[in-house]
C-alpha atoms as a PDB file:
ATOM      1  CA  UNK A   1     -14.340  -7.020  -5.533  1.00  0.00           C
ATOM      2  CA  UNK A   2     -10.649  -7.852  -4.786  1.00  0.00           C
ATOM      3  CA  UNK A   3      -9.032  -4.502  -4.552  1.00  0.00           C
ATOM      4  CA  UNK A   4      -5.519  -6.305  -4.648  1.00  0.00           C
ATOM      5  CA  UNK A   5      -6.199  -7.668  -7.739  1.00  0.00           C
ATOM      6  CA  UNK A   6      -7.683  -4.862  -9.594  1.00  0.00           C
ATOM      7  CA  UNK A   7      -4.461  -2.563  -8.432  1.00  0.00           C
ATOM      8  CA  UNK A   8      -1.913  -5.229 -10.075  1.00  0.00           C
ATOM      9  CA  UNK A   9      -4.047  -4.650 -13.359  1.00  0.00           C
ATOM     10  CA  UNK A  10      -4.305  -1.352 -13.750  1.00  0.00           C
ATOM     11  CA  UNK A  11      -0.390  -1.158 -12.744  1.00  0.00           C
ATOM     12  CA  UNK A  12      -0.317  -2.711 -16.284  1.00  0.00           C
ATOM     13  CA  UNK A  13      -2.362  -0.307 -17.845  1.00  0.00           C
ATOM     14  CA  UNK A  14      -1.344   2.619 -19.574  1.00  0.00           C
ATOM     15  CA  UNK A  15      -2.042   6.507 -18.672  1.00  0.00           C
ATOM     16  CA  UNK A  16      -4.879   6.577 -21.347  1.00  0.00           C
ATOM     17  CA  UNK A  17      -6.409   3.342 -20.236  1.00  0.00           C
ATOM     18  CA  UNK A  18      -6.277   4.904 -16.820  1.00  0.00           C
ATOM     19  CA  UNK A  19      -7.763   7.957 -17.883  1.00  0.00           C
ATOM     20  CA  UNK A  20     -10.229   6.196 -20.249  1.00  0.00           C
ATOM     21  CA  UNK A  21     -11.503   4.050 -16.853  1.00  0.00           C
ATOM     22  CA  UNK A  22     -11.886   6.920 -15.026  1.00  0.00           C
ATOM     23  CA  UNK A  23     -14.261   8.644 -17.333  1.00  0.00           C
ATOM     24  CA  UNK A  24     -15.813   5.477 -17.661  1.00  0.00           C
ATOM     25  CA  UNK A  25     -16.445   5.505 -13.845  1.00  0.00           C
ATOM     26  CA  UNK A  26     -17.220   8.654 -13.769  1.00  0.00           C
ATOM     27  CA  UNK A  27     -20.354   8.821 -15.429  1.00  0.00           C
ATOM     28  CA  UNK A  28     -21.384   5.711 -13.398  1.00  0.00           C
ATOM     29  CA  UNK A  29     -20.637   7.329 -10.351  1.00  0.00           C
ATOM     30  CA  UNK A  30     -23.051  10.378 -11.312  1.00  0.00           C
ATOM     31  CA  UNK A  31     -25.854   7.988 -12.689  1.00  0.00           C
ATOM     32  CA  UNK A  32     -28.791   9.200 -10.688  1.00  0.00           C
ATOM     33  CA  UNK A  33     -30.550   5.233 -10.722  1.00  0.00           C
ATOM     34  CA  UNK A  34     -26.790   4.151  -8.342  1.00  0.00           C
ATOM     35  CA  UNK A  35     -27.414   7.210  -6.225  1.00  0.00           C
ATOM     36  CA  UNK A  36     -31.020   6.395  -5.580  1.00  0.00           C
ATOM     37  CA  UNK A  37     -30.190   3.033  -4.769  1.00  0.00           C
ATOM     38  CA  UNK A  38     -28.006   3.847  -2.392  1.00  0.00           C
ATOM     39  CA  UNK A  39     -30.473   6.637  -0.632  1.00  0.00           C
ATOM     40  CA  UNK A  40     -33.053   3.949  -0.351  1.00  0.00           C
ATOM     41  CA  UNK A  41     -30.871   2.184   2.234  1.00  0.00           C
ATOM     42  CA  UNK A  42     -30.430   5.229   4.337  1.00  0.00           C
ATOM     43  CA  UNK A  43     -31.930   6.974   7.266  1.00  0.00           C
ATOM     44  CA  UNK A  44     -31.014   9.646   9.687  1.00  0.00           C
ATOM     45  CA  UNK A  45     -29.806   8.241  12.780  1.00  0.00           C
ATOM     46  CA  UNK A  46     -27.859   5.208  10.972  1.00  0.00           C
ATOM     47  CA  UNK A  47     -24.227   4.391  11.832  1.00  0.00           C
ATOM     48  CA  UNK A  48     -22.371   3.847   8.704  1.00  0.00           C
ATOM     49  CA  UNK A  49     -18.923   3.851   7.538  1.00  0.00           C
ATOM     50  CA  UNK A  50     -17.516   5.701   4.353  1.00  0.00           C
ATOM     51  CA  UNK A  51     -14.142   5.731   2.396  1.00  0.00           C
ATOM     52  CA  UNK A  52     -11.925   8.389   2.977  1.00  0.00           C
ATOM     53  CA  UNK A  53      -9.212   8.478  -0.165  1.00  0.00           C
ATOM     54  CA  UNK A  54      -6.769  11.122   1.756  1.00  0.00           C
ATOM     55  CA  UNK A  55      -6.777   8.856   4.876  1.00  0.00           C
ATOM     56  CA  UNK A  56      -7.048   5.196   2.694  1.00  0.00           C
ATOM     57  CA  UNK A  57      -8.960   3.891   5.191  1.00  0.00           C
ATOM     58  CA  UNK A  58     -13.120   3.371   6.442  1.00  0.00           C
ATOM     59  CA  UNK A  59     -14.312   5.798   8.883  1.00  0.00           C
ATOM     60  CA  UNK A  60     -17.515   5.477  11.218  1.00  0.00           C
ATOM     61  CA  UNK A  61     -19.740   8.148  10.899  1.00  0.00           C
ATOM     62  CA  UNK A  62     -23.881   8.478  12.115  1.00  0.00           C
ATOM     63  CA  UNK A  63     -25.751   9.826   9.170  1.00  0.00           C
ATOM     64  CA  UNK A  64     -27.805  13.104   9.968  1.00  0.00           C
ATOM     65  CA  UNK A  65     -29.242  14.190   6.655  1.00  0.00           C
ATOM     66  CA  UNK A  66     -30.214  13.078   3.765  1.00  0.00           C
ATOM     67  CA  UNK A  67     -29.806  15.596   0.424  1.00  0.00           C
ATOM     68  CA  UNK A  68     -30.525  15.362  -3.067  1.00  0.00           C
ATOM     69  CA  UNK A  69     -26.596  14.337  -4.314  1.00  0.00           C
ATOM     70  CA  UNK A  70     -25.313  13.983  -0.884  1.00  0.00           C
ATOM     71  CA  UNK A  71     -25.089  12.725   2.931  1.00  0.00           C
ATOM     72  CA  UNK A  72     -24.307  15.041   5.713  1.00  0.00           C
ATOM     73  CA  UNK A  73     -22.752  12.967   8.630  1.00  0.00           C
ATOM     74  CA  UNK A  74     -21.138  13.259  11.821  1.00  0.00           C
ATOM     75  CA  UNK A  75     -17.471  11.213  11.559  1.00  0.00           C
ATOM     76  CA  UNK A  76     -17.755   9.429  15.298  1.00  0.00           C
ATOM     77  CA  UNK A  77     -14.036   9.274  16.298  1.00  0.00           C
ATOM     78  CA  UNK A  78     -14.028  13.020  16.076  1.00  0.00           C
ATOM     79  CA  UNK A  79     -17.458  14.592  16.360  1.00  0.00           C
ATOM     80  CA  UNK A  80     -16.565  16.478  12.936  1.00  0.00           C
ATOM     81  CA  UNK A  81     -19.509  17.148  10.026  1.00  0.00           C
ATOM     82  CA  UNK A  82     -18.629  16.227   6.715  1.00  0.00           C
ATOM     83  CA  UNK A  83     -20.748  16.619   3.285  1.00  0.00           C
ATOM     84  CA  UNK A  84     -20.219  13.118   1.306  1.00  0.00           C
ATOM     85  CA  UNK A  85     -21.768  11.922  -1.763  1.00  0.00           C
ATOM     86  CA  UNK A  86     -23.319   8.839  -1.311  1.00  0.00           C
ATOM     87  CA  UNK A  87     -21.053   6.659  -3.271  1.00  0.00           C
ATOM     88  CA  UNK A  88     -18.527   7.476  -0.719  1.00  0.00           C
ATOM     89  CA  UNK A  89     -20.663   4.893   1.924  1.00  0.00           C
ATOM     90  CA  UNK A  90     -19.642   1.282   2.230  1.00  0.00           C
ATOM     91  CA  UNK A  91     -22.986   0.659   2.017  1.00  0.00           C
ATOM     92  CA  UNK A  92     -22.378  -3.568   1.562  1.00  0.00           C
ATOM     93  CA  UNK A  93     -19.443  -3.585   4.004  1.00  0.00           C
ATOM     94  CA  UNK A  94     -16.934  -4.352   1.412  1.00  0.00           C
ATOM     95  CA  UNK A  95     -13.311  -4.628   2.022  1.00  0.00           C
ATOM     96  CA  UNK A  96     -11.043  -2.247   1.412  1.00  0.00           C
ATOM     97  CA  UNK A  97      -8.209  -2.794   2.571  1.00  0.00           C
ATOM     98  CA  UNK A  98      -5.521  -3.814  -0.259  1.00  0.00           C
ATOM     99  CA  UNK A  99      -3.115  -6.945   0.424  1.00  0.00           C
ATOM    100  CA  UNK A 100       0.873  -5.923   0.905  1.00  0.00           C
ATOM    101  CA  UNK A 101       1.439  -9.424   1.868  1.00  0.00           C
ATOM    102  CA  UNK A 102       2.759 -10.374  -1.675  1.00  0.00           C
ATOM    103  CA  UNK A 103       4.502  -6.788  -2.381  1.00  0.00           C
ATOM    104  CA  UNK A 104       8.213  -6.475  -1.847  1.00  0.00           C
ATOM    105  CA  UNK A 105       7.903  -3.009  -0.331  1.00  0.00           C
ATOM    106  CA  UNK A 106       4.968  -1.040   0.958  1.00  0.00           C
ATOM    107  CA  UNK A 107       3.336   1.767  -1.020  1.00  0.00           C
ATOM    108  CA  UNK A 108       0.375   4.674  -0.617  1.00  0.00           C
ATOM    109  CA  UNK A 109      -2.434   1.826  -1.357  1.00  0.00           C
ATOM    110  CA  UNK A 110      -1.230  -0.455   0.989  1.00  0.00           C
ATOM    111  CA  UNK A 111      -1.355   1.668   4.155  1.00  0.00           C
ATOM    112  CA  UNK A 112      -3.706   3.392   5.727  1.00  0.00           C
ATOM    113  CA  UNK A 113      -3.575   6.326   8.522  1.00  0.00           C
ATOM    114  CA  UNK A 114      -2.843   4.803  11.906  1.00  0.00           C
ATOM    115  CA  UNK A 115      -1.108   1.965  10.854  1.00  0.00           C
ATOM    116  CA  UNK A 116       1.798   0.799  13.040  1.00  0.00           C
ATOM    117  CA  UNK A 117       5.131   0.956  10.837  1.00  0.00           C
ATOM    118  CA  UNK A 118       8.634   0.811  11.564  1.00  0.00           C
ATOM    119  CA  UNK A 119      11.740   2.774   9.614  1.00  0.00           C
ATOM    120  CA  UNK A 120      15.603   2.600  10.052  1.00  0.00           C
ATOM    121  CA  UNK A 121      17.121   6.279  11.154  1.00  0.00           C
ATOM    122  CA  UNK A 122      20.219   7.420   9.500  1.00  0.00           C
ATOM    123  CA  UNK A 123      22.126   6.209  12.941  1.00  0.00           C
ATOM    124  CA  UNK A 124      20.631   2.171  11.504  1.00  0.00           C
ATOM    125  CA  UNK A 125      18.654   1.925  14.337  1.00  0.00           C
ATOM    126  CA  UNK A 126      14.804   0.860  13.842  1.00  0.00           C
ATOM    127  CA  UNK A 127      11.968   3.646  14.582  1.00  0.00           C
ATOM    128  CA  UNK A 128       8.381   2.530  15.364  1.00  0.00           C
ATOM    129  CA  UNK A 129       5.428   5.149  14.776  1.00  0.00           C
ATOM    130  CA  UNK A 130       2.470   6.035  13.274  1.00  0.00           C
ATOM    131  CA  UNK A 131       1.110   6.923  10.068  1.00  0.00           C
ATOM    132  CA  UNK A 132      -0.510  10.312  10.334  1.00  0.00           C
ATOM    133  CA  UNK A 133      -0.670  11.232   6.630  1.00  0.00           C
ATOM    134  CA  UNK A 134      -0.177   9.768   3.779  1.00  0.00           C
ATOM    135  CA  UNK A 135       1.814  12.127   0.664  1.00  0.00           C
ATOM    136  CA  UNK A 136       2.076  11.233  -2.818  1.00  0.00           C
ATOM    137  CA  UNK A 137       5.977   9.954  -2.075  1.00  0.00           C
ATOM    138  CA  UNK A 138       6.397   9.714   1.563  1.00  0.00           C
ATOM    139  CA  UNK A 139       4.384   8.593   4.380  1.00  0.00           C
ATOM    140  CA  UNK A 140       4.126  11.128   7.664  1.00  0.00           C
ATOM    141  CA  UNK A 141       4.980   9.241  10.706  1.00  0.00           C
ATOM    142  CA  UNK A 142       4.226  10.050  14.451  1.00  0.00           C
ATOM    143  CA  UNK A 143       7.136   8.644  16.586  1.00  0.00           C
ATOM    144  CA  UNK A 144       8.064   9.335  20.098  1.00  0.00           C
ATOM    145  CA  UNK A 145      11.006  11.532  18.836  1.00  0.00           C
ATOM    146  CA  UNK A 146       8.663  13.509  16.554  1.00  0.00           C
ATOM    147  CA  UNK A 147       7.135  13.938  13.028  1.00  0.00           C
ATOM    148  CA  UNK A 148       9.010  12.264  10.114  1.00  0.00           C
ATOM    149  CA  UNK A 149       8.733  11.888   6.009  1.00  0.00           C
ATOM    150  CA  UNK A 150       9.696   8.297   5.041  1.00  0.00           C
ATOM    151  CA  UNK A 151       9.655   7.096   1.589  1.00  0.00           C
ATOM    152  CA  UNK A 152       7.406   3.689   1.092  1.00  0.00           C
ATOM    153  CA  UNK A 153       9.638   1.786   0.366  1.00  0.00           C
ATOM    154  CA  UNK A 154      11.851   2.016   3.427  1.00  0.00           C
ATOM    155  CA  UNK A 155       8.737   1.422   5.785  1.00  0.00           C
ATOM    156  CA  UNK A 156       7.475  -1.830   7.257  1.00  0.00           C
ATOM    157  CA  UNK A 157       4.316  -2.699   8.701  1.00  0.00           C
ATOM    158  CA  UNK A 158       4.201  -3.421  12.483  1.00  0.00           C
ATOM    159  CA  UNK A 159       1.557  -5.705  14.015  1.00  0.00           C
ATOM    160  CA  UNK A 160       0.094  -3.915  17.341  1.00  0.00           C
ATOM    161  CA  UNK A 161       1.675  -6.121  19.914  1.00  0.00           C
ATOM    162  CA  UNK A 162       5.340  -6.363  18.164  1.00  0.00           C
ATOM    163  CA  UNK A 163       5.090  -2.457  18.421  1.00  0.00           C
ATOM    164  CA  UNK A 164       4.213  -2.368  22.052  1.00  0.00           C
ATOM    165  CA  UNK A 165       6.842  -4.614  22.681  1.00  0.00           C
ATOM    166  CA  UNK A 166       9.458  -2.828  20.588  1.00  0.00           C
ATOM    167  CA  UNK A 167       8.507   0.521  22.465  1.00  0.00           C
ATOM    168  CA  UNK A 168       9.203  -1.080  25.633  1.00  0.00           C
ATOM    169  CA  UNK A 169      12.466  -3.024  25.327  1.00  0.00           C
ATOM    170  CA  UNK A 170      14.122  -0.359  22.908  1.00  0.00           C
ATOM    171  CA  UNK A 171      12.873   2.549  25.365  1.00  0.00           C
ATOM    172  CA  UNK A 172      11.533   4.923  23.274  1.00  0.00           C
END
């Protein structure tokens, strides 16, 4: 599925369409003949990734139980244990990541925690950081100087070496 895609559309649709899709999905999610699908792929001891919606972004996990409705991993970056249902595993490896290419400005589907962004400071002069969390209108930032909230639409997405590089000749 093209995420990119399916965001423009439902931009389009109304709040009742929205909410009619989402019962829709709903009910599919829940549909015990998916879940069981998806179980018969598993086993303890597998290294999987799953979608986490606060974060926007895959995270690897090793699974270490298999329930009835859910999955009980361990996430690897930070040892942690989380409960997930089973629809939450990219179990085909799909793509998530939505395109900002083709947007004017940058919004909460198009980033992802850790991304490398940049920001003007009230003084005009450009910030580079980190996206640590992502907020319904701003985006939390980890910069050298701190912790900042930037609106969306004021950040710009910062390939890896053009940040390192930024960091060193600006000094910060």
């Amino acid at each position: 599925m093209n995420y990119t895609n399916i965001l423009n559309e439902l931009n389009q649709a109304s709040s009742f369409d929205l909410f009619r899709l989402k019962s829709i999905i709903d009910k599919q999610l829940d549909d015990p003949a998916r879940m069981f699908n998806i179980k018969k792929k598993l086993f303890v001891g597998q290294e999987i990734t799953y979608f986490e919606e606060d974060e926007n972004r895959l995270i690897a996990a090793t699974i270490i139980e298999l329930k009835r409705t859910r999955v009980v991993v361990r996430n690897t970056c930070d040892n942690h244990i989380w409960q997930l249902y089973y629809y939450h595993i990219n179990i085909d490896n799909v793509e998530t990541d939505i395109d900002s290419s083709k947007q004017q400005t940058l919004d909460r589907n198009s980033l992802k925690v850790g991304d490398n962004v940049s920001f003007f400071n009230k003084d005009g002069s450009e910030v580079f950081g980190v996206v640590d969390k992502l907020n319904p209108k701003t985006a939390g930032i980890t910069t050298t100087q701190g912790k900042w909230r930037v609106t969306y639409s004021a950040l710009s997405l910062v390939l890896e070496g053009e940040l390192s590089h930024n960091i060193i000749e600006h000094g910060d």
